[in-house]
C-alpha atoms as a PDB file:
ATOM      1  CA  UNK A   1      13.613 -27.224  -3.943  1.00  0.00           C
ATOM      2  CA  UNK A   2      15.987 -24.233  -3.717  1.00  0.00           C
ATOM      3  CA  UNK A   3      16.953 -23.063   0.054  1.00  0.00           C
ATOM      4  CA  UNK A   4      18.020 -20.217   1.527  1.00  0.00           C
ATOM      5  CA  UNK A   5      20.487 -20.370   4.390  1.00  0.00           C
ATOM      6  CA  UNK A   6      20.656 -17.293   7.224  1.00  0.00           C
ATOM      7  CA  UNK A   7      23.391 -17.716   9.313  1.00  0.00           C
ATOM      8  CA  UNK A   8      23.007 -15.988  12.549  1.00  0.00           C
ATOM      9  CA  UNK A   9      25.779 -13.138  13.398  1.00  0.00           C
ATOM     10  CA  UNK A  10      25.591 -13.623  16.861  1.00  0.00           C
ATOM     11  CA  UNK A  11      26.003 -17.466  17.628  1.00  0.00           C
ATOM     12  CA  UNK A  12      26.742 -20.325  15.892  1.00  0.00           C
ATOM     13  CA  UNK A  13      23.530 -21.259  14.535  1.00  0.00           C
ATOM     14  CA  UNK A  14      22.490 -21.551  10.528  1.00  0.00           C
ATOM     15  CA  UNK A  15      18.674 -21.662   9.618  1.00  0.00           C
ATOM     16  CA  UNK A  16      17.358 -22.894   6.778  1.00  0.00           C
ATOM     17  CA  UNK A  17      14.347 -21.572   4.751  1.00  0.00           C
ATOM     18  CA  UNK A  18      12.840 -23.449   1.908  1.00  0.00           C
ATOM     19  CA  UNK A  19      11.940 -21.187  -1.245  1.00  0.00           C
ATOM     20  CA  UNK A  20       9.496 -21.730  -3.274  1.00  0.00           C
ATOM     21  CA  UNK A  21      10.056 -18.587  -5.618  1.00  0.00           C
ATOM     22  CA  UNK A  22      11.908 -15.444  -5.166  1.00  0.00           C
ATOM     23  CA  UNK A  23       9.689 -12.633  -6.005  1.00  0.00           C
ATOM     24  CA  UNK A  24      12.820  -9.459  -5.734  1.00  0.00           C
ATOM     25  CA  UNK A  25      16.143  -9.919  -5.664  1.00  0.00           C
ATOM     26  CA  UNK A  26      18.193  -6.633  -5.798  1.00  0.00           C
ATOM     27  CA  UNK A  27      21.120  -4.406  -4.724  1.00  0.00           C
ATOM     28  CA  UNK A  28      20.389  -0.620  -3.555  1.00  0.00           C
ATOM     29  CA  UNK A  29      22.638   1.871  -2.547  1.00  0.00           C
ATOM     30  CA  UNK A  30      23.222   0.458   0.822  1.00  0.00           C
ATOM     31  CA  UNK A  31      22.441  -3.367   0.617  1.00  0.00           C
ATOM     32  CA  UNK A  32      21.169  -6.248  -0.753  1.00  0.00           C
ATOM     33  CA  UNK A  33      17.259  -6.566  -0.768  1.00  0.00           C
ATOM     34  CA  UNK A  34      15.665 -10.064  -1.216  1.00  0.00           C
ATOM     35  CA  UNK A  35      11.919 -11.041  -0.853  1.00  0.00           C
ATOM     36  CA  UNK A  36      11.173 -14.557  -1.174  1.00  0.00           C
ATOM     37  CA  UNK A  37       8.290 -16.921  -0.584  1.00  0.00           C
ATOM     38  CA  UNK A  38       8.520 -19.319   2.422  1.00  0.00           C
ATOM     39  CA  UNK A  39       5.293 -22.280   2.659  1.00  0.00           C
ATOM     40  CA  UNK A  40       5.702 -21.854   6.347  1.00  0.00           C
ATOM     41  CA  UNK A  41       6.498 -18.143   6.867  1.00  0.00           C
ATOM     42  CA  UNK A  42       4.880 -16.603   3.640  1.00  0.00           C
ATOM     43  CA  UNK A  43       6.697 -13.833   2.033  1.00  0.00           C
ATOM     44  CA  UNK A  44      10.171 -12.500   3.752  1.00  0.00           C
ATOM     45  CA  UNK A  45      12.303  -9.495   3.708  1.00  0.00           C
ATOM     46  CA  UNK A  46      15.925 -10.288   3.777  1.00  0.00           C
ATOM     47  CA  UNK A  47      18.070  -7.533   3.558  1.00  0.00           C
ATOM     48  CA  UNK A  48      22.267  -8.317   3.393  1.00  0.00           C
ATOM     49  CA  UNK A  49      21.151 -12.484   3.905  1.00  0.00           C
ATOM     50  CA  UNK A  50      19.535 -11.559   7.136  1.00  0.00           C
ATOM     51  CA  UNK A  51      15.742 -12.536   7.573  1.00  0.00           C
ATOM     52  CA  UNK A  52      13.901  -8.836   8.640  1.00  0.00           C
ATOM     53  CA  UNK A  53      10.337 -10.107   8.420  1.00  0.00           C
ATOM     54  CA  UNK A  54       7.917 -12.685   7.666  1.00  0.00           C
ATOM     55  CA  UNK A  55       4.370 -12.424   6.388  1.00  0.00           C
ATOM     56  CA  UNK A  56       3.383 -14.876   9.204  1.00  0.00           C
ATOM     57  CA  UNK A  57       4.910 -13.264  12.650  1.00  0.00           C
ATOM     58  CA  UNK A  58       6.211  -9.612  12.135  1.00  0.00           C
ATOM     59  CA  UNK A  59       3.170  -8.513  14.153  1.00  0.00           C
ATOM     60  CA  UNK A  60       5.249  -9.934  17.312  1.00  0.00           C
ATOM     61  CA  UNK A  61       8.311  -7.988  16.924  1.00  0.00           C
ATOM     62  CA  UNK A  62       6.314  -4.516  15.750  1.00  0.00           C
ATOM     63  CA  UNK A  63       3.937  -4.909  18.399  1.00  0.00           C
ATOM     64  CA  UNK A  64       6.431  -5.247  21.439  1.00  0.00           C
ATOM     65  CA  UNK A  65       8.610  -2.805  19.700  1.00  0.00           C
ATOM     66  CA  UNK A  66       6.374   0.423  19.657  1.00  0.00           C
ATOM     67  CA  UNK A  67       3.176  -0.117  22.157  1.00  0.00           C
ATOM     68  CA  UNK A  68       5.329  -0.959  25.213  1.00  0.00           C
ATOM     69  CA  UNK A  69       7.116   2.298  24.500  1.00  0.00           C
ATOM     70  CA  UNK A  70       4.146   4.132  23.543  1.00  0.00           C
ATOM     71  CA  UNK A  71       2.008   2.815  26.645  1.00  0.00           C
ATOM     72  CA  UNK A  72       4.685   4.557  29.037  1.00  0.00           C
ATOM     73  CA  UNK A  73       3.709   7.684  27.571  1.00  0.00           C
ATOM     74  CA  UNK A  74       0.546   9.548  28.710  1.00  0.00           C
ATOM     75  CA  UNK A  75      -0.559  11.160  25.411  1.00  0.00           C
ATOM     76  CA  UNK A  76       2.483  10.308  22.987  1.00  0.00           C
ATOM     77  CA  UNK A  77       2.118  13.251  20.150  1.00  0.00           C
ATOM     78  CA  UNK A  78       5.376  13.418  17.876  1.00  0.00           C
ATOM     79  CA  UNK A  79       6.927   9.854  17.325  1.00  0.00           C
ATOM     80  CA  UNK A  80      10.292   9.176  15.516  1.00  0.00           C
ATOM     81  CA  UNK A  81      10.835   5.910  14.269  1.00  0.00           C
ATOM     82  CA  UNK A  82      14.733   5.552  12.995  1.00  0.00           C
ATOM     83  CA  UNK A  83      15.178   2.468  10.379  1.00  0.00           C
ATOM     84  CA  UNK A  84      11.890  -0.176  10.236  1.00  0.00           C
ATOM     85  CA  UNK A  85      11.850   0.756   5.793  1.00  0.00           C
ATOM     86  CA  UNK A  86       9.077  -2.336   5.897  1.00  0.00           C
ATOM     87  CA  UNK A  87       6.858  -0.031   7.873  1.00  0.00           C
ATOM     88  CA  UNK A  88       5.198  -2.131  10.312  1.00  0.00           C
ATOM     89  CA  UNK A  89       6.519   0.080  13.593  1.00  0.00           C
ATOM     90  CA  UNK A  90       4.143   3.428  11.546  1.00  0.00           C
ATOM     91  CA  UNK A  91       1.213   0.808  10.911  1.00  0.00           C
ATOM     92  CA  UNK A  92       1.462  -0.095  14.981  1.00  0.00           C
ATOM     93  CA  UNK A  93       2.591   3.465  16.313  1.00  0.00           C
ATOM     94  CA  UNK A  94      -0.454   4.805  14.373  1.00  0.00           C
ATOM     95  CA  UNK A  95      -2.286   3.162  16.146  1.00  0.00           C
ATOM     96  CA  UNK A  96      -2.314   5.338  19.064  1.00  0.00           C
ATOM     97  CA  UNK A  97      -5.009   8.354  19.042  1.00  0.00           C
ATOM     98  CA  UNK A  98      -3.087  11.089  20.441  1.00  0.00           C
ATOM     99  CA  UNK A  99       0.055  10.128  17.918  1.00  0.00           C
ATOM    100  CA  UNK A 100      -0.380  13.370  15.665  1.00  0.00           C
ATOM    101  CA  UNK A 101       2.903  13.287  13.501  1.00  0.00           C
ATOM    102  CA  UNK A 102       5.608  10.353  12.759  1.00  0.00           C
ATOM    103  CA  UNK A 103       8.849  11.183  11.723  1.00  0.00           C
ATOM    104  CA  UNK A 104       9.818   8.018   9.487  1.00  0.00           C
ATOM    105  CA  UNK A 105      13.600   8.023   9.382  1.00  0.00           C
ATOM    106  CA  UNK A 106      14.969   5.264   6.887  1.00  0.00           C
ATOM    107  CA  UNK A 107      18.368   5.649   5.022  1.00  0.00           C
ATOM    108  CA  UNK A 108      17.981   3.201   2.054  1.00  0.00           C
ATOM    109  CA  UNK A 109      14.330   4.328  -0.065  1.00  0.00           C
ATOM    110  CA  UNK A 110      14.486   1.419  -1.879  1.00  0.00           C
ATOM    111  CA  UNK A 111      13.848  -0.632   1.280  1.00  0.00           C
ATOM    112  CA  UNK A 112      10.384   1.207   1.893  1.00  0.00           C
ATOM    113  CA  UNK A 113       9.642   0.807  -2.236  1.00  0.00           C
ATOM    114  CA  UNK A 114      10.140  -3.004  -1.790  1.00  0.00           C
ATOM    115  CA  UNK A 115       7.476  -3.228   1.407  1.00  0.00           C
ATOM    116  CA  UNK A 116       4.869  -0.941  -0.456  1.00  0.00           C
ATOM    117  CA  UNK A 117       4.883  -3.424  -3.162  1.00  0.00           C
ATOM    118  CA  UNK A 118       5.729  -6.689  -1.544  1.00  0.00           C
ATOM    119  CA  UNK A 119       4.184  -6.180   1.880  1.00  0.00           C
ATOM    120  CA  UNK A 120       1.460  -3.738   1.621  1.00  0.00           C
ATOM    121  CA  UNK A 121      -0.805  -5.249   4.899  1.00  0.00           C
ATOM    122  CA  UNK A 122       2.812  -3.976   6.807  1.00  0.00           C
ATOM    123  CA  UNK A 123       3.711  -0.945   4.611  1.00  0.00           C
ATOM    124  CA  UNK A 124      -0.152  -0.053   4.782  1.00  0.00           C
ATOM    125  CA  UNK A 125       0.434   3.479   6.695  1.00  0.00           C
ATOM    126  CA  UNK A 126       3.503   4.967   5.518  1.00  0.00           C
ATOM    127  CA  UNK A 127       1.491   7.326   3.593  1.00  0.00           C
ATOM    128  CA  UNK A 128      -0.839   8.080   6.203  1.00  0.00           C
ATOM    129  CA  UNK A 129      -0.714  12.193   6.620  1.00  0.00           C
ATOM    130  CA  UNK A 130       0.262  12.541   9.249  1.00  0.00           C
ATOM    131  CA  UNK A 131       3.564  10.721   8.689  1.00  0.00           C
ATOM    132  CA  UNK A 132       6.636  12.320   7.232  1.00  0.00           C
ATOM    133  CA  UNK A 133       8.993   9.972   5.466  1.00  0.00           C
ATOM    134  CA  UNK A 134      13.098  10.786   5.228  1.00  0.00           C
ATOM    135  CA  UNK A 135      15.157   9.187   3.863  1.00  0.00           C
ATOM    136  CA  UNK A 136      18.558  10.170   5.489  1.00  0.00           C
ATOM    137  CA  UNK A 137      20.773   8.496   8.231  1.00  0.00           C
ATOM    138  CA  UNK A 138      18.789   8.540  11.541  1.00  0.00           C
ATOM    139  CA  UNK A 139      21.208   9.627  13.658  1.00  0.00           C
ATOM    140  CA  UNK A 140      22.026  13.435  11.525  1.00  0.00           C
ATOM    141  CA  UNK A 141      18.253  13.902  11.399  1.00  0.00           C
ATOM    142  CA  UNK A 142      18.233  13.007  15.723  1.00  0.00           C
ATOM    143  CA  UNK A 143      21.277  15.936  15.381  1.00  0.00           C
ATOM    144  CA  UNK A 144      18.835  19.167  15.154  1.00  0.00           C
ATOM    145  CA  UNK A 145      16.041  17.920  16.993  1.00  0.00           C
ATOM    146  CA  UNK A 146      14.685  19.973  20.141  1.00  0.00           C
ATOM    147  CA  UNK A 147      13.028  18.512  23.043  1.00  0.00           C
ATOM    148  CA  UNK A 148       8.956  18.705  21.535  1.00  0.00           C
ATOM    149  CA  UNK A 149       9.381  14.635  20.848  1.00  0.00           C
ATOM    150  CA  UNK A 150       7.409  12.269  22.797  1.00  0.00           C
ATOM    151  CA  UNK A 151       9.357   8.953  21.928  1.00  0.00           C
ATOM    152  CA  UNK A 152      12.134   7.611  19.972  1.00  0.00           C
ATOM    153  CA  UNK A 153      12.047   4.176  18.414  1.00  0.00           C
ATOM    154  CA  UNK A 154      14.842   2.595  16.750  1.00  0.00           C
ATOM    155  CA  UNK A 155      14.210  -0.280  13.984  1.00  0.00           C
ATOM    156  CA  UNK A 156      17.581  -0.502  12.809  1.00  0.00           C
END
């Protein structure tokens, strides 16, 4: 059985996946880009050896990361969302009527490529119309921004 070992940046603590395939392994401009196959977890993203998502509980983390932000907002219109390539925080921010236009902000391409194809019940909106995918560092497109945005969320 091959494993794959994640070894956590902010405490001394290793975790240990069991694999049984990998179904992308590659190198982009910007990092390394890994999806395997976990009997526990389902599919996962790994980007530079660091687990991003699972098939079985990214709902958690893209849930609490856009609808408590969302849900402080009366009638949220124009939504950037800086980093998240896998797309769950469009699928979930979406999901809010008023939300008329997302500005997806996510530097590596290939990152968003690898969800459409790998995770496409997570990368299932970033096509939607009224989203606007660019691929460019978050913080120069933040640069020449005016006030008409409603929220900010940062996946990165």
């Amino acid at each position: 059985m091959i494993r794959f070992y994640e070894k956590d940046p902010y405490a001394p603590i290793q975790y240990t996946y069991e694999v049984e395939n990998i179904l992308y392994n590659g190198k982009s401009k910007f990092q390394e880009i890994m999806v395997i196959r976990n009997p526990h977890f389902g599919k996962m993203l790994i980007l530079d050896g660091v687990v991003q998502i699972t098939e079985r509980d990214e709902f958690f983390y893209h849930e609490m990361l856009t609808h408590v932000a969302l849900h402080a907002h009366p009638a949220p219109r124009k939504v950037i969302i800086i980093g998240g390539g896998d797309g769950g925080a469009v699928r979930e921010v979406l999901k809010h009527k008023t939300v008329e236009k997302v500005y997806f902000i996510e530097i590596d391409e290939e990152v968003i490529n690898v969800s459409r194809k790998f995770f496409p019940e997570v990368a299932c909106d970033v096509d939607d119309p009224r989203v606007e995918i660019k691929c460019m560092d978050g913080a120069e497109f933040i640069k020449g921004r005016d006030s008409d945005i409603d929220a900010v969320i940062v996946d990165s």
